[in-house]
C-alpha atoms as a PDB file:
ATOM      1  CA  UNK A   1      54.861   7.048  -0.536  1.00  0.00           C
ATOM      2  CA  UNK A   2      55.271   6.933  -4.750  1.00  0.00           C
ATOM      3  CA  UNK A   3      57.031   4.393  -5.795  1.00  0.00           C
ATOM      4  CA  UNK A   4      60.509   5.435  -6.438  1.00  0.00           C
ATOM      5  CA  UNK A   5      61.201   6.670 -10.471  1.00  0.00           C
ATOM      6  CA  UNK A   6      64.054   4.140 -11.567  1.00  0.00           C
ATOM      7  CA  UNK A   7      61.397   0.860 -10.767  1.00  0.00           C
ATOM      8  CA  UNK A   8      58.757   2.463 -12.530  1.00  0.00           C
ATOM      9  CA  UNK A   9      61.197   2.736 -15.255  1.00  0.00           C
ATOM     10  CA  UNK A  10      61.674  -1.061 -15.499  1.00  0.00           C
ATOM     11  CA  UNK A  11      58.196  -1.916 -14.772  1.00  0.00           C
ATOM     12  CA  UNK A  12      55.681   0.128 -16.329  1.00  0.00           C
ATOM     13  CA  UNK A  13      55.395  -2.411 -19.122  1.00  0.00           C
ATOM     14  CA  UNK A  14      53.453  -4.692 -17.233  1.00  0.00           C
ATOM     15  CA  UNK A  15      49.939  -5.785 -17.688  1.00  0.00           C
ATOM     16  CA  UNK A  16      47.608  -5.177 -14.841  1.00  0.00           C
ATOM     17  CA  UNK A  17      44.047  -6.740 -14.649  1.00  0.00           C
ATOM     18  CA  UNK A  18      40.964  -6.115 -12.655  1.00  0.00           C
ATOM     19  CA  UNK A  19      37.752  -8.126 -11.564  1.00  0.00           C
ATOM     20  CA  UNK A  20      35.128  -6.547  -9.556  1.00  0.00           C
ATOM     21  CA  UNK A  21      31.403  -6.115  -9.331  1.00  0.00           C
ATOM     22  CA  UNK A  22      28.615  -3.813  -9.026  1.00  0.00           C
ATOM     23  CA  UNK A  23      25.045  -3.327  -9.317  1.00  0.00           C
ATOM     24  CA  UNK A  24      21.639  -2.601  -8.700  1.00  0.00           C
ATOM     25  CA  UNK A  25      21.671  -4.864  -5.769  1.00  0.00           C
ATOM     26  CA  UNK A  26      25.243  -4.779  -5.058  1.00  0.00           C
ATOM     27  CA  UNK A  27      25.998  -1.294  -4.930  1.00  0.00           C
ATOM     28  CA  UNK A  28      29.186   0.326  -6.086  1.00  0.00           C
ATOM     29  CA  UNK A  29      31.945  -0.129  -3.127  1.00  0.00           C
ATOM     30  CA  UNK A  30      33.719  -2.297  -4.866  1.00  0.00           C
ATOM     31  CA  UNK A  31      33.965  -0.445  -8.052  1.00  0.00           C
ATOM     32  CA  UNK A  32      34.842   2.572  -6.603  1.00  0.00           C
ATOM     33  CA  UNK A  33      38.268   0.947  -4.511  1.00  0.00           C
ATOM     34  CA  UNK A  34      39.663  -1.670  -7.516  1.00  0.00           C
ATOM     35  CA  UNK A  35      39.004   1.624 -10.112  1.00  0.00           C
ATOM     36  CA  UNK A  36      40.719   4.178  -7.377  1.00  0.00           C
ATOM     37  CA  UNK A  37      43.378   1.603  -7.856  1.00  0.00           C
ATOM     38  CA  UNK A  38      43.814   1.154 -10.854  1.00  0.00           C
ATOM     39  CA  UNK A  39      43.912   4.494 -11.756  1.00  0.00           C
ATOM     40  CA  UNK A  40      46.877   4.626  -9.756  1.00  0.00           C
ATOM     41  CA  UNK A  41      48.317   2.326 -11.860  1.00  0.00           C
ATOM     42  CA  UNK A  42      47.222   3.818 -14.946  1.00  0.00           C
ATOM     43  CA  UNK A  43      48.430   7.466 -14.531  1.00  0.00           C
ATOM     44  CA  UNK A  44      51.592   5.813 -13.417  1.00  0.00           C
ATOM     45  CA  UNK A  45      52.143   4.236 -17.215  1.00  0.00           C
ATOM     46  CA  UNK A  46      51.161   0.804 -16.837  1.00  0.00           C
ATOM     47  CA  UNK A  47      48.843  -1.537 -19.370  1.00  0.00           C
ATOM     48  CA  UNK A  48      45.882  -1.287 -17.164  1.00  0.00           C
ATOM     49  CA  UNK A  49      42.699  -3.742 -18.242  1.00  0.00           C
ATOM     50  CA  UNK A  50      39.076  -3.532 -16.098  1.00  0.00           C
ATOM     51  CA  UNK A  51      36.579  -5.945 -16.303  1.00  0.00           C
ATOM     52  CA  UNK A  52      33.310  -5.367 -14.178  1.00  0.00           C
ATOM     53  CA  UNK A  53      29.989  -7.566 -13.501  1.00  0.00           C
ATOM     54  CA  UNK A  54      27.409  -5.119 -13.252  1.00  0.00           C
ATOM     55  CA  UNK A  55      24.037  -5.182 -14.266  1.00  0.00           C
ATOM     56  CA  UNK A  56      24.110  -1.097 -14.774  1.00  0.00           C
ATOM     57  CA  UNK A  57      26.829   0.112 -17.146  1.00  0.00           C
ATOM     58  CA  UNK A  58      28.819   3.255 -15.685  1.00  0.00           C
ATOM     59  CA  UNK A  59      30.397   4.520 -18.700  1.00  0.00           C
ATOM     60  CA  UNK A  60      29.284   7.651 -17.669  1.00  0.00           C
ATOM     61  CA  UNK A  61      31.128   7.733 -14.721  1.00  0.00           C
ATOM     62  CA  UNK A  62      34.059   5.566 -15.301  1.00  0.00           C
ATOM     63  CA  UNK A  63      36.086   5.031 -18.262  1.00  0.00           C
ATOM     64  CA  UNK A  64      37.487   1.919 -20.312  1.00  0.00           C
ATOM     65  CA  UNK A  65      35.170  -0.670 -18.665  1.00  0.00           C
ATOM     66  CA  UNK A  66      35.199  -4.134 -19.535  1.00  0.00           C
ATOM     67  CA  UNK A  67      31.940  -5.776 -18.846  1.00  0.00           C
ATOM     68  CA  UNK A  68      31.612  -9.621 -18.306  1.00  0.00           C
ATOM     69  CA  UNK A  69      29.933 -12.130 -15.970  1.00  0.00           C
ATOM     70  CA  UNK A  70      31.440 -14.317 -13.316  1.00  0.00           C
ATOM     71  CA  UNK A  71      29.555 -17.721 -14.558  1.00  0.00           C
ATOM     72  CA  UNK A  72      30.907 -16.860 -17.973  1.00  0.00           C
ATOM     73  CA  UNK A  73      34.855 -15.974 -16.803  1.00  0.00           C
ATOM     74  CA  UNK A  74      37.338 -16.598 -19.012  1.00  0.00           C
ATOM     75  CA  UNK A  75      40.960 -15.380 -19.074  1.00  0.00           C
ATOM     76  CA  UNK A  76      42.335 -15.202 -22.802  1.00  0.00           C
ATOM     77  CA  UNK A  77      45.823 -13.736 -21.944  1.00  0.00           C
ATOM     78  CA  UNK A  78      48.642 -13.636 -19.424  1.00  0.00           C
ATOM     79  CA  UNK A  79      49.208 -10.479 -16.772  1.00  0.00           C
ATOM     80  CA  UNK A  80      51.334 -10.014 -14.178  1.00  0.00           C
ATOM     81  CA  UNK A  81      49.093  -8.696 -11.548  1.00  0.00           C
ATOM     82  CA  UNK A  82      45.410  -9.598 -11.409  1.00  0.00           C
ATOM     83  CA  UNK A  83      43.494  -7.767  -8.610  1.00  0.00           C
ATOM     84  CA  UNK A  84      39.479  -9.214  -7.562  1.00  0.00           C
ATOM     85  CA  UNK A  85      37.490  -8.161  -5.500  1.00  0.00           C
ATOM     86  CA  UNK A  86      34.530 -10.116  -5.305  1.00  0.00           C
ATOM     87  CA  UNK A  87      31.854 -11.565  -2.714  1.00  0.00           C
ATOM     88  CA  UNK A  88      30.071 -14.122  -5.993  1.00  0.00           C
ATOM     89  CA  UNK A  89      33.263 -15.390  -7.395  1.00  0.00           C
ATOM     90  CA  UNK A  90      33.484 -19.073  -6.108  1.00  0.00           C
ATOM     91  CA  UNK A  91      37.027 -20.940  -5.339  1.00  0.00           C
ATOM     92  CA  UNK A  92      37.065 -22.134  -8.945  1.00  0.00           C
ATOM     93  CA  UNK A  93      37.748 -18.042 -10.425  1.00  0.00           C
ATOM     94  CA  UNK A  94      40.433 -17.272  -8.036  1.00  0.00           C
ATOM     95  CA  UNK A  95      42.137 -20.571  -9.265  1.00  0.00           C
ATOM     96  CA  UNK A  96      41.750 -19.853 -12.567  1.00  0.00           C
ATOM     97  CA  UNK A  97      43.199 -16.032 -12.090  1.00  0.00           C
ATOM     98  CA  UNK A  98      45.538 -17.359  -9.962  1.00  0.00           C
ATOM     99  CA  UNK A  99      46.458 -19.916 -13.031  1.00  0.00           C
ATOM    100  CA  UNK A 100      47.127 -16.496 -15.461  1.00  0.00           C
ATOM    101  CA  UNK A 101      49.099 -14.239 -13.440  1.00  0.00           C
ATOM    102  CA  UNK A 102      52.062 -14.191 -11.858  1.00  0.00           C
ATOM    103  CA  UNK A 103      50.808 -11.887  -8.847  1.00  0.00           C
ATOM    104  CA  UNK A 104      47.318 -12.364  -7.798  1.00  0.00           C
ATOM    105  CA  UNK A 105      45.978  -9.914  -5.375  1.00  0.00           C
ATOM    106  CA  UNK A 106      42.541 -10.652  -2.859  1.00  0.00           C
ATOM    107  CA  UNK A 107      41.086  -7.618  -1.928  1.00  0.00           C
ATOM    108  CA  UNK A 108      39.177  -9.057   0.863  1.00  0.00           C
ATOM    109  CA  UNK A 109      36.531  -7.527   4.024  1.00  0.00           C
ATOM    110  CA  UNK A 110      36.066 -10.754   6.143  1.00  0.00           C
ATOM    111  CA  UNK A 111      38.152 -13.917   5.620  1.00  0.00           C
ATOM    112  CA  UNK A 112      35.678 -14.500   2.574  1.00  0.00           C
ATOM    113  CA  UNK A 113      37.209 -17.610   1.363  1.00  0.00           C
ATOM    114  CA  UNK A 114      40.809 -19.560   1.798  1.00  0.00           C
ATOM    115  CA  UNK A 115      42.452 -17.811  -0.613  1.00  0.00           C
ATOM    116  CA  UNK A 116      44.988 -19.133  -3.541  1.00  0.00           C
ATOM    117  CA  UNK A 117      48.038 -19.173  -3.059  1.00  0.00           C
ATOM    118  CA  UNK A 118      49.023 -14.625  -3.787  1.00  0.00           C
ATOM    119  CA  UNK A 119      48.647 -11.262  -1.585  1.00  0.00           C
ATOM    120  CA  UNK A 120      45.254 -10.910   0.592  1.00  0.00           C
ATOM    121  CA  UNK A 121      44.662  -7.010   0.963  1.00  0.00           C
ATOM    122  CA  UNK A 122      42.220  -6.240   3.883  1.00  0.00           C
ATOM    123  CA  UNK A 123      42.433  -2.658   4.870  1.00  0.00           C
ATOM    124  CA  UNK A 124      40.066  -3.406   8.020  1.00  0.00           C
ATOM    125  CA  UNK A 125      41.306  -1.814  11.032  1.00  0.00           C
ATOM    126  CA  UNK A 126      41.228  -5.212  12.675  1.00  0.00           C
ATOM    127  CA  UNK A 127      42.399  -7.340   9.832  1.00  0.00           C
ATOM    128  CA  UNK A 128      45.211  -8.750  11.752  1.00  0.00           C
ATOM    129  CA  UNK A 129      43.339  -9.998  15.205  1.00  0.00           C
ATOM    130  CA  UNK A 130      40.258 -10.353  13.589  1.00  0.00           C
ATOM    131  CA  UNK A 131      40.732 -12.268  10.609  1.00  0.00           C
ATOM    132  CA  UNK A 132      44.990 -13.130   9.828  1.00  0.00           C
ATOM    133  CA  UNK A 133      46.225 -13.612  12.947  1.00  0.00           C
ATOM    134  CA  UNK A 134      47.240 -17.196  12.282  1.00  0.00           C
ATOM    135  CA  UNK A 135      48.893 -16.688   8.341  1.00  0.00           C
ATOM    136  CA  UNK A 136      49.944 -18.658   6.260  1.00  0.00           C
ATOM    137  CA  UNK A 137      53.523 -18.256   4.773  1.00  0.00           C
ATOM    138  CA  UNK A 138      52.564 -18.706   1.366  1.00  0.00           C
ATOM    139  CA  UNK A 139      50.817 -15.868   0.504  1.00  0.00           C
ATOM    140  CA  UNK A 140      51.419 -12.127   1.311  1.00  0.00           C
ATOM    141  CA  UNK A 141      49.520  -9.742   3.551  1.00  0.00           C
ATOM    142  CA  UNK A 142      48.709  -6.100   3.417  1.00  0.00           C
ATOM    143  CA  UNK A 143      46.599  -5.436   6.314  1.00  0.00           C
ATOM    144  CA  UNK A 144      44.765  -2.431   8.164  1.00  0.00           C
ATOM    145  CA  UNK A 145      44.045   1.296   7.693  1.00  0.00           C
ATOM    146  CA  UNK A 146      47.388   1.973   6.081  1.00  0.00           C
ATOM    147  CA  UNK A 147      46.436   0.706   3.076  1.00  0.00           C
ATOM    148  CA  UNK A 148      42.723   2.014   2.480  1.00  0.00           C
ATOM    149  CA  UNK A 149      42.792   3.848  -1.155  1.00  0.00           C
ATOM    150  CA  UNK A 150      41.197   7.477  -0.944  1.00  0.00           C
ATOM    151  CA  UNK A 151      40.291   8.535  -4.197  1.00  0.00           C
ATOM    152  CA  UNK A 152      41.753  11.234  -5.489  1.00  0.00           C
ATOM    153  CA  UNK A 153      38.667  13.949  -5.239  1.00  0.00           C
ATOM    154  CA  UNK A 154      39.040  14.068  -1.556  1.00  0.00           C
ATOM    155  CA  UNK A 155      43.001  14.647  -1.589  1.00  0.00           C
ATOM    156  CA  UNK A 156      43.512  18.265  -1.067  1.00  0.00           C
ATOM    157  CA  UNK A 157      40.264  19.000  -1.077  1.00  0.00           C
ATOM    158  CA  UNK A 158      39.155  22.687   0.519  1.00  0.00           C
ATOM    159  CA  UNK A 159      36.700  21.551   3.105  1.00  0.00           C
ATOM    160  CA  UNK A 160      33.859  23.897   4.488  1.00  0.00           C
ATOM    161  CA  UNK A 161      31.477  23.105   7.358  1.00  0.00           C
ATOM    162  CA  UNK A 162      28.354  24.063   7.171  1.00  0.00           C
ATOM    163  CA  UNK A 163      24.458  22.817   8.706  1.00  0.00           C
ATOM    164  CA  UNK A 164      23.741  19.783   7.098  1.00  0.00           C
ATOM    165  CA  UNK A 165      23.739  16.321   6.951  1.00  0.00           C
ATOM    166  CA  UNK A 166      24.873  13.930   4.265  1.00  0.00           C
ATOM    167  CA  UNK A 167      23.107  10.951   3.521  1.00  0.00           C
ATOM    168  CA  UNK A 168      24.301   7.683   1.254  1.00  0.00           C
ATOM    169  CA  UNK A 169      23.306   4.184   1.694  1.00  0.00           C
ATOM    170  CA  UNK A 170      25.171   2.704  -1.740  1.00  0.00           C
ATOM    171  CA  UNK A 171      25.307   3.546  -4.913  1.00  0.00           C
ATOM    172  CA  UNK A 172      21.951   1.407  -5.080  1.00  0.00           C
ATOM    173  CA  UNK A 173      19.922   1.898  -1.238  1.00  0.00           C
ATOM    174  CA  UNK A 174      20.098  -1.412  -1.888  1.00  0.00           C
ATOM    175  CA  UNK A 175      17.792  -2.236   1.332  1.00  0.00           C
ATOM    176  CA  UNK A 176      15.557   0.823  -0.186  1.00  0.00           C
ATOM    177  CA  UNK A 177      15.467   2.971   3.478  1.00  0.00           C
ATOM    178  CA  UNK A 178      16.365   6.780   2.022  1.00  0.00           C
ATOM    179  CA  UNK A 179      12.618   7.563   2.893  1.00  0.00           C
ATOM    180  CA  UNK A 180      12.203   5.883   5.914  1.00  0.00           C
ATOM    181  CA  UNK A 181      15.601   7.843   7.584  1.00  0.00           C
ATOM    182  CA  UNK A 182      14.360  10.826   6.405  1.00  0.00           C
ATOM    183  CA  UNK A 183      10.751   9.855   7.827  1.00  0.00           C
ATOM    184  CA  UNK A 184      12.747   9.821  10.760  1.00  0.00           C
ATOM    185  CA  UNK A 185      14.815  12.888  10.255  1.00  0.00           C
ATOM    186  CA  UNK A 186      11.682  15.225   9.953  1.00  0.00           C
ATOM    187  CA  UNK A 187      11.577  17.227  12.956  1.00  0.00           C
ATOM    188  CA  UNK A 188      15.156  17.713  13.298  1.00  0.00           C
ATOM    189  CA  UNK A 189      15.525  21.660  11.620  1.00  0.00           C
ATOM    190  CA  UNK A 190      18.888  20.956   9.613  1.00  0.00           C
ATOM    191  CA  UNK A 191      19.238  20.426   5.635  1.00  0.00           C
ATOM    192  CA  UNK A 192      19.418  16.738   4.448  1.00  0.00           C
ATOM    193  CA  UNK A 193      21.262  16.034   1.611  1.00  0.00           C
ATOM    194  CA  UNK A 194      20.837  12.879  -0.066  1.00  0.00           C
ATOM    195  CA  UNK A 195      22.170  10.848  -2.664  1.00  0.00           C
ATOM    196  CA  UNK A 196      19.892   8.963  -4.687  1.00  0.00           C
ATOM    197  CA  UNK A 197      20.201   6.769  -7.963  1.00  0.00           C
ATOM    198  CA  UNK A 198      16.303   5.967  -8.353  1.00  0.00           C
ATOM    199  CA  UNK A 199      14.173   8.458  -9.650  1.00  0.00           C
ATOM    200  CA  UNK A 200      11.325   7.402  -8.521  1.00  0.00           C
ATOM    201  CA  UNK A 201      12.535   7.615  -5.102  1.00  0.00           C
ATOM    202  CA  UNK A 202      14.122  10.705  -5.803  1.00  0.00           C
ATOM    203  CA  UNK A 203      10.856  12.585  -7.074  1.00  0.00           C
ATOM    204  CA  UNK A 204       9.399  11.164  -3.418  1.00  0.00           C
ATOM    205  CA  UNK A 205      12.061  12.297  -0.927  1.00  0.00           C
ATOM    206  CA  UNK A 206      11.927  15.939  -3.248  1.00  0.00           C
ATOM    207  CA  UNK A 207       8.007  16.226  -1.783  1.00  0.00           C
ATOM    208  CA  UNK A 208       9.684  16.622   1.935  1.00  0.00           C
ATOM    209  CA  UNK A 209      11.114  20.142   3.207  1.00  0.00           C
ATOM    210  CA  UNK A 210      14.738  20.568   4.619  1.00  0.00           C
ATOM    211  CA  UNK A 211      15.951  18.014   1.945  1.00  0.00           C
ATOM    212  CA  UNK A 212      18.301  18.565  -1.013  1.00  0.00           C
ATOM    213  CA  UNK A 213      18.029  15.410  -3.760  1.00  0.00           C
ATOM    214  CA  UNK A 214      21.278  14.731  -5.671  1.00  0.00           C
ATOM    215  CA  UNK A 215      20.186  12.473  -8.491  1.00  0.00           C
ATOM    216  CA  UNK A 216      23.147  10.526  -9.624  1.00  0.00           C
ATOM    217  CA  UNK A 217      25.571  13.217  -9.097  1.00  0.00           C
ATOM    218  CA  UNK A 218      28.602  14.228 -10.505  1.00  0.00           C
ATOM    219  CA  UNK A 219      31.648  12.821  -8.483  1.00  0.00           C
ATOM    220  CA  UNK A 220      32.744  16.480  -8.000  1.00  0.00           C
ATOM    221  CA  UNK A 221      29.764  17.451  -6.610  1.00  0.00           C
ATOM    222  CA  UNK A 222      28.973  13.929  -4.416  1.00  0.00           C
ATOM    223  CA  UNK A 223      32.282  14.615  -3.156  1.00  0.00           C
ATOM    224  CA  UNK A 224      31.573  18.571  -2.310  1.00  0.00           C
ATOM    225  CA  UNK A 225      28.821  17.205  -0.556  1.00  0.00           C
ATOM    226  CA  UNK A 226      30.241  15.002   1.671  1.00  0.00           C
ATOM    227  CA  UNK A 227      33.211  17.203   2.726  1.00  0.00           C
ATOM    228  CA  UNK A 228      30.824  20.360   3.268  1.00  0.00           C
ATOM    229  CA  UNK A 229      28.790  18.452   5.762  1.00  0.00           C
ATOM    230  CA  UNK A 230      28.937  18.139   9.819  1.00  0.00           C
ATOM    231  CA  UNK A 231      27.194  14.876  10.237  1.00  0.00           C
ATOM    232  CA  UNK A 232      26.884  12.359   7.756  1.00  0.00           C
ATOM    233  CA  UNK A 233      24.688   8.942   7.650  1.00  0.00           C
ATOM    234  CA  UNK A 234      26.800   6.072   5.548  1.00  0.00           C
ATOM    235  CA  UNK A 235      25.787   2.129   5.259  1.00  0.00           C
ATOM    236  CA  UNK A 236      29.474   0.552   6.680  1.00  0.00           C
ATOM    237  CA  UNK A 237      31.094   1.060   3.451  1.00  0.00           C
ATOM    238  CA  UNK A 238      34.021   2.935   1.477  1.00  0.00           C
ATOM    239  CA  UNK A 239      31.710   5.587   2.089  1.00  0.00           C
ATOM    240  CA  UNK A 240      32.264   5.422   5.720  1.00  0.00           C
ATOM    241  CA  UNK A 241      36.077   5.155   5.255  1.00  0.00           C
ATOM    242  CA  UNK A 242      36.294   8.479   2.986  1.00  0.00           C
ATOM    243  CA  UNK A 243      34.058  10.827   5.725  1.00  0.00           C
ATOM    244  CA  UNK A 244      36.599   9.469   8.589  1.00  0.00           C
ATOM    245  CA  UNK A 245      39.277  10.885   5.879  1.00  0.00           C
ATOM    246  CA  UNK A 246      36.919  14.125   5.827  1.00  0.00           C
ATOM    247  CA  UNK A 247      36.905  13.934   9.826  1.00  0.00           C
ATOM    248  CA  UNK A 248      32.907  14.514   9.582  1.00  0.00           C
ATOM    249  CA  UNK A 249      31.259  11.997  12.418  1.00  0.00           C
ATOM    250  CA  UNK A 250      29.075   9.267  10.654  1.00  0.00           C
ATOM    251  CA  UNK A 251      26.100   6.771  12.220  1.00  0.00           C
ATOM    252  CA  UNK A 252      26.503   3.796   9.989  1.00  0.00           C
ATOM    253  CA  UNK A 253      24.070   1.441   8.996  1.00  0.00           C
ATOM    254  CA  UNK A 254      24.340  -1.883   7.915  1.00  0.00           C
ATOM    255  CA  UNK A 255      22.581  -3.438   5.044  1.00  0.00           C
ATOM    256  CA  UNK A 256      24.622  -6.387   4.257  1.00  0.00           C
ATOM    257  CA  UNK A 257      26.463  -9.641   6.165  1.00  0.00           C
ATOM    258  CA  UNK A 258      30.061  -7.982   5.618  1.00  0.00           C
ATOM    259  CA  UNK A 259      28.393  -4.911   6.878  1.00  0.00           C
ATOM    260  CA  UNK A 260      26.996  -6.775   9.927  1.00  0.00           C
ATOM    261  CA  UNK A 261      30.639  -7.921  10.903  1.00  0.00           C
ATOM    262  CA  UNK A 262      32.903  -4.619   9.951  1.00  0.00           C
ATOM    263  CA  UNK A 263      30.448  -2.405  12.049  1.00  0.00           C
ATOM    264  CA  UNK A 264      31.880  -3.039  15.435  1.00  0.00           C
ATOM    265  CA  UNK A 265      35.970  -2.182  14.219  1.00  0.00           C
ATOM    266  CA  UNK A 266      34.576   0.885  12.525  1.00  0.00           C
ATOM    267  CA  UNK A 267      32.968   2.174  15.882  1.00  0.00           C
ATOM    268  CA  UNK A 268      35.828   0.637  17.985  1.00  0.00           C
ATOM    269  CA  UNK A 269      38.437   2.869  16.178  1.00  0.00           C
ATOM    270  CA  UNK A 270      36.969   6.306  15.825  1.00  0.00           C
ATOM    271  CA  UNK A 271      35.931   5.990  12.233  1.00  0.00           C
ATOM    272  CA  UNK A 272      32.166   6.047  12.293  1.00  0.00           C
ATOM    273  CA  UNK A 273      30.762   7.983  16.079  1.00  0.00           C
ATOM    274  CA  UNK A 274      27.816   5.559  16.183  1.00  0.00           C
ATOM    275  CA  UNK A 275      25.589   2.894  14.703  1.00  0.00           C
ATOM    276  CA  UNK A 276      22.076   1.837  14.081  1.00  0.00           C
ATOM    277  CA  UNK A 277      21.097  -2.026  14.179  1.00  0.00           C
ATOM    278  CA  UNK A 278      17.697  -2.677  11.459  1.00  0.00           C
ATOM    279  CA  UNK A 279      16.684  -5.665  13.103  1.00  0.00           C
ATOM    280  CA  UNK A 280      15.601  -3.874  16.689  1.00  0.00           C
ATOM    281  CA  UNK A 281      11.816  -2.721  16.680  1.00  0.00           C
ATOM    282  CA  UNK A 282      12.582   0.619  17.496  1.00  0.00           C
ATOM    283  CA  UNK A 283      15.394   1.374  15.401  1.00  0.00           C
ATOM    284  CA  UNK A 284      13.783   4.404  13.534  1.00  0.00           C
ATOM    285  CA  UNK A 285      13.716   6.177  17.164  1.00  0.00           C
ATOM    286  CA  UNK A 286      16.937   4.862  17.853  1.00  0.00           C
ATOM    287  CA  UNK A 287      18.134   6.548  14.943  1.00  0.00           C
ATOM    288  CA  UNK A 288      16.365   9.965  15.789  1.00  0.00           C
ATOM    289  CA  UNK A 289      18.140   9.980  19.229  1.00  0.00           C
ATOM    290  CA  UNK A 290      21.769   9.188  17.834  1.00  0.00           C
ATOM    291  CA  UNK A 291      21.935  11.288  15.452  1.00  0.00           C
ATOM    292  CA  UNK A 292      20.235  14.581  17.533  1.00  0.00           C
ATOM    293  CA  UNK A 293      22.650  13.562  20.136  1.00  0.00           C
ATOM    294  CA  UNK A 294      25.803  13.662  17.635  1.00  0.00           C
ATOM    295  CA  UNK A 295      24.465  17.194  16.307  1.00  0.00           C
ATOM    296  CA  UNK A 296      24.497  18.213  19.829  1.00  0.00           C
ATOM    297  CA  UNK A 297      27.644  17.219  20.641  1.00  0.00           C
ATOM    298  CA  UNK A 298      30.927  19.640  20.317  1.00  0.00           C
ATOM    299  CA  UNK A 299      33.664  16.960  20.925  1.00  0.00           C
ATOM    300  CA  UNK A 300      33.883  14.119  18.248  1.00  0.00           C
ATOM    301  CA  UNK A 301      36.739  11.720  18.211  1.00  0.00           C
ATOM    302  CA  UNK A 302      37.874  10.469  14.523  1.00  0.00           C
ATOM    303  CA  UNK A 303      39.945   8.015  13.883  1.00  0.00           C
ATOM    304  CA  UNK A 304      43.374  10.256  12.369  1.00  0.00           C
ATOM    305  CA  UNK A 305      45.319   7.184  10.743  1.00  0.00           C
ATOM    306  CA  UNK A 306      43.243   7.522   7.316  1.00  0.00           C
ATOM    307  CA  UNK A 307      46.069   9.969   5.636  1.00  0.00           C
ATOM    308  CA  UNK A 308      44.678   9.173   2.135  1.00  0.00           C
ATOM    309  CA  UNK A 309      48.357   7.168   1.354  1.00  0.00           C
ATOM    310  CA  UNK A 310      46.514   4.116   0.979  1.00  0.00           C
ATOM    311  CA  UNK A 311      46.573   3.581  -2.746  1.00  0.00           C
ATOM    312  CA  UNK A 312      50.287   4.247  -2.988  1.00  0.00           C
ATOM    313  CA  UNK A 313      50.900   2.128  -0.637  1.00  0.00           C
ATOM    314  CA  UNK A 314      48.990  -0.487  -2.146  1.00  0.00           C
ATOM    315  CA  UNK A 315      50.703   0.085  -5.480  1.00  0.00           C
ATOM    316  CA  UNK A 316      54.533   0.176  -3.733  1.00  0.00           C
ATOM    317  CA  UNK A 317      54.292  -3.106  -2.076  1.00  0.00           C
ATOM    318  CA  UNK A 318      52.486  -4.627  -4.952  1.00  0.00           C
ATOM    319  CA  UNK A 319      55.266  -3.498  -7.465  1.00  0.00           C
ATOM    320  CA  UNK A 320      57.758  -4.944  -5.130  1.00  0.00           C
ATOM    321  CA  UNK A 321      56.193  -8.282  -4.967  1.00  0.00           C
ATOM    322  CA  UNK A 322      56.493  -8.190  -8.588  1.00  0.00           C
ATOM    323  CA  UNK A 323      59.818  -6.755  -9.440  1.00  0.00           C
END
């Protein structure tokens, strides 16, 4: 739900910060869910600053980015919300956010760190049995799938199904396996489309048939991608969180330790149909099996709670904490 007109009225002057990363080796999740949100913010009328770690600069696809680096942090001026999202700041940054705002805000995936005293947001499915059961009544907690934020590209967004699958493993592949799933993928007759920031990889996975290369795409056009496909293959991601919101069945794959321990609420709840574990020997046939068995298969629960209200939600209770 928007927050109501009158409290925007009296609250739209306040200054809003944001700390994230991304990268070559980090990938862009948590640039894409802190900049959903504070877009939100933004198109709402409030003083809206970004700061990013990144060793890639996005200007191209984001705008008014303020680059910086963790071991350097300083804070210079005085908000009254700070969001991070971060799995390299230490202890010592949340204090010192903590220190200049009067609302911090820890977007958080797996009970990272004991937080500062301010609002923990984990939009896990499980983030209440499997992480905050036991909370503590100084902070504030906005847990589960209600508050995921959906960008805005996929709301309202005219869907088509048609043949083919839809492959992203990160902004980054940062564990480098486009080739080998599509290695694997050969001799299954269906179009591949795949999402790929390297161009050296992409000039190698243009060399096999049945596969359509999107070269750092255009968010319009990643986006038409995704929703036009029947089966898609997602590392455990935001990624994975937007095709539930699509209702197209995914086979995740983890690449990271978060990864590792969000996989089994993803499957558990209907919002990925499957998974694939890296570490097994056979994992590449594994893979073949799942995902010919998924194609096959007419009847494919998803998860229906993702109702792309997340950000607003996120925004409401934040500007409530704050008024």
């Amino acid at each position: 739900m928007e927050p109501c007109r009158g409290l925007l009225d009296k609250m739209n002057n306040k200054r809003i910060a944001f700390y994230t990363e991304a990268g070559i080796s980090r990938g862009m999740g948590h640039l894409v869910r802190t900049y959903c949100i504070a877009k939100k913010f933004k198109i709402l009328g409030f003083d809206v600053t970004f700061f990013l770690d990144s060793d890639i600069n996005f200007d191209d696809k984001f705008e008014g980015i303020n680059y910086f680096k963790w071991q350097n942090l300083s804070i210079s001026a005085h908000y009254d919300v700070i969001f991070i999202d971060s799995y390299e700041a230490n202890i010592e940054h949340y204090q010192l956010i903590t220190k200049n705002c009067q609302t911090p805000v820890y977007i958080d995936d797996y009970k990272r760190l004991n937080y500062p005293i301010g609002t923990i947001l984990n939009f896990s499915p499980d983030a209440n049995e499997a992480f905050y059961k036991h909370k503590s009544k100084l902070n504030n907690y906005l847990l589960g799938l209600q508050y995921i934020p959906i960008r805005d590209e996929f709301l309202g967004l005219q869907v088509t199904k048609q043949k083919q699958i839809f492959i992203m493993l990160g902004g980054a592949d940062v564990a480098n396996l486009s080739t080998a799933l599509i290695i694997a993928l050969n001799d299954i007759n269906i179009k591949k489309v795949i999402i790929c920031n390297n161009e050296k990889s992409a000039n190698t996975l243009q060399t096999f048939n049945n596969v359509q290369v999107l070269h750092k795409p255009l968010n319009a056009d990643l986006v038409q991608a995704m929703a036009n496909s029947c089966l898609a293959i997602s590392t455990a991601s935001m990624t994975t969180y937007e095709l539930a919101f699509l209702k197209i069945p995914t086979v995740i794959i983890a690449v990271s330790k978060n990864q590792v321990i969000g996989m089994p609420q993803l499957i558990k709840h209907n919002i990925a149909a499957d998974f694939v574990n890296l570490t097994e020997q056979n994992w590449k046939k594994e893979f073949h099996n799942k995902v010919q068995t998924l194609l096959n298969k007419t009847n494919k629960k998803i998860n229906n709670q993702i109702d792309g209200n997340g950000t607003n939600n996120i925004v409401s209770a934040i500007l409530e904490l704050t008024k």
